[in-house]
Protein backbone atom coordinates (compact mmCIF):
# COMPACT_ATOMS: atom_id res chain seq x y z
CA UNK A 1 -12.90 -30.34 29.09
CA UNK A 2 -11.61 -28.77 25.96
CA UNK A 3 -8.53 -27.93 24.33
CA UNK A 4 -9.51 -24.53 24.67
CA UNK A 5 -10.51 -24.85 28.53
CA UNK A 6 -7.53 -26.80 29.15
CA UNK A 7 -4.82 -24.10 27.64
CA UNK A 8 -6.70 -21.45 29.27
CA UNK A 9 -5.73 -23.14 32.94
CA UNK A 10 -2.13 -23.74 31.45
CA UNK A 11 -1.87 -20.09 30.73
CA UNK A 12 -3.28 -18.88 34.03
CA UNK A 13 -0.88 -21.49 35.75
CA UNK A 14 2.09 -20.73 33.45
CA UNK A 15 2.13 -17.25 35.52
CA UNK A 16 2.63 -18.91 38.94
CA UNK A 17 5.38 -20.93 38.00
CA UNK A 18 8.59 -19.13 40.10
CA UNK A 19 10.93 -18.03 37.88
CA UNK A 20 14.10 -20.55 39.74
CA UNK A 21 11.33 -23.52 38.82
CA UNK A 22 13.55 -26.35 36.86
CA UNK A 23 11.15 -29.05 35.65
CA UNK A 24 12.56 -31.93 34.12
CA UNK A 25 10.41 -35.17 33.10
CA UNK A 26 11.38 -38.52 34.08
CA UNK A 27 10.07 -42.46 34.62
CA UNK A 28 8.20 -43.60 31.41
CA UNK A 29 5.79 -42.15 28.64
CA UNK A 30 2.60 -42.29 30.85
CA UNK A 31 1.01 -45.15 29.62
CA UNK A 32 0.85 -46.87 32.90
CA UNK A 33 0.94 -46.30 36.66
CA UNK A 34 4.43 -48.53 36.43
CA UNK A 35 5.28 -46.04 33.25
CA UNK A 36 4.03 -42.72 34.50
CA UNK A 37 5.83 -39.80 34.06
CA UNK A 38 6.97 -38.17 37.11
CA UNK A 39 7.55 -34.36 37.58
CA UNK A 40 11.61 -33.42 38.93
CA UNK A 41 11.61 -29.95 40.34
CA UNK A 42 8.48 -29.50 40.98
CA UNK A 43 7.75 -28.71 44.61
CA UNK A 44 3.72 -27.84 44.89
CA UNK A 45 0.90 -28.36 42.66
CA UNK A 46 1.52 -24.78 41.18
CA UNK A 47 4.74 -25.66 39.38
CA UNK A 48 3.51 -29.43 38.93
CA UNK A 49 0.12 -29.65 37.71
CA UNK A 50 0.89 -26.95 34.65
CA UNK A 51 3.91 -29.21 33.92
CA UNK A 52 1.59 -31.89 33.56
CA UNK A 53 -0.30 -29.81 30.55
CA UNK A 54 2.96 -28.71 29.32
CA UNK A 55 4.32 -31.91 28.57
CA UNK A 56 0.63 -33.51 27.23
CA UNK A 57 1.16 -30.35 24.92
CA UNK A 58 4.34 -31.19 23.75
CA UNK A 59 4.05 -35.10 23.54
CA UNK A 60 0.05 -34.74 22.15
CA UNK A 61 0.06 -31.70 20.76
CA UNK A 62 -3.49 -32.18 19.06
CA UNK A 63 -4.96 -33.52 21.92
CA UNK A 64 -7.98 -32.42 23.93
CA UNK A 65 -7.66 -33.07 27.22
CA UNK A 66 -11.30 -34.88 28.25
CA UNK A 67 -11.05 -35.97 32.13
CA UNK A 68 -8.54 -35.95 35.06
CA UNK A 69 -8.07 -38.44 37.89
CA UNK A 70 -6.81 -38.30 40.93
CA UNK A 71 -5.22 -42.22 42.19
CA UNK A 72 -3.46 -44.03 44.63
CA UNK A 73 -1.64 -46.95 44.14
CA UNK A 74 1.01 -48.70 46.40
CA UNK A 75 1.48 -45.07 48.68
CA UNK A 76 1.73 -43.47 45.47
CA UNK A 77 -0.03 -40.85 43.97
CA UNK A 78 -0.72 -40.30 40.71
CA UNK A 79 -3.09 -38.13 38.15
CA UNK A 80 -4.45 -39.78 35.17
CA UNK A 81 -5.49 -37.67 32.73
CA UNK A 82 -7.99 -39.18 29.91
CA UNK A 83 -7.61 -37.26 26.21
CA UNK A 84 -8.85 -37.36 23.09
CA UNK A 85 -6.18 -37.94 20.04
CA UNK A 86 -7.23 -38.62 16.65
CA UNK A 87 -10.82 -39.30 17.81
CA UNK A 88 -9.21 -41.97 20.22
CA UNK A 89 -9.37 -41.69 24.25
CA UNK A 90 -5.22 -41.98 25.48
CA UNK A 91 -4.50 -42.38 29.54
CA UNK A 92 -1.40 -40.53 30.72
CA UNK A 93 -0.65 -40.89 34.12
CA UNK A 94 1.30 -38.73 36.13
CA UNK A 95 3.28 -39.14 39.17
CA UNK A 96 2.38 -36.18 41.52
CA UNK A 97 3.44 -37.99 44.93
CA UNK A 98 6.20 -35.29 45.47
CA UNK A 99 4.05 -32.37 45.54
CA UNK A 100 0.82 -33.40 46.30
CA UNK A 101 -1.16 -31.32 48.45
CA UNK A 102 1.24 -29.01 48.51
CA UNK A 103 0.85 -25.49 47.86
């Protein structure tokens, strides 16, 4: 998927968000399932998932997001989301056991 692609689901999710939505980040940088970042406040995947692009956007700014995966490891869930930085893949993974499925 492109940049382009990418920020053009971001924007169409950015609308859903409810307006009382506080999302914080916490756990690690994303490098690992044991140092994914998990979304606070989120309560479905319409306030979590454009979190997730929000804070790729912010960390990798000049990043093109290139894959998604969905995971379970140890009764967690998690997305891990492959991109492209500097010509060079990067995994982030995401902690989305709190709100997914939930819509």
């Amino acid at each position: 998927m492109s940049r382009f692609l990418g920020l053009a689901c971001l924007a169409t999710f950015a609308f859903a968000l409810p307006a009382a939505a506080e999302i914080t980040y916490g756990g690690g940088d994303g490098s690992s399932v044991e140092a994914a970042v998990i979304i606070l406040g989120a309560t479905s995947e319409s306030d979590g998932v454009p979190a997730e692009y929000l804070w790729i956007d912010k960390a990798y700014p000049d990043a093109d997001v290139e894959g998604q995966a969905l995971l379970d490891d140890k009764g967690r869930v998690y997305d891990l989301l492959t991109l492209t930085v500097d010509g060079k893949p990067v995994e982030v993974y995401f902690d989305i056991t709190e709100y997914f499925g939930k819509f």
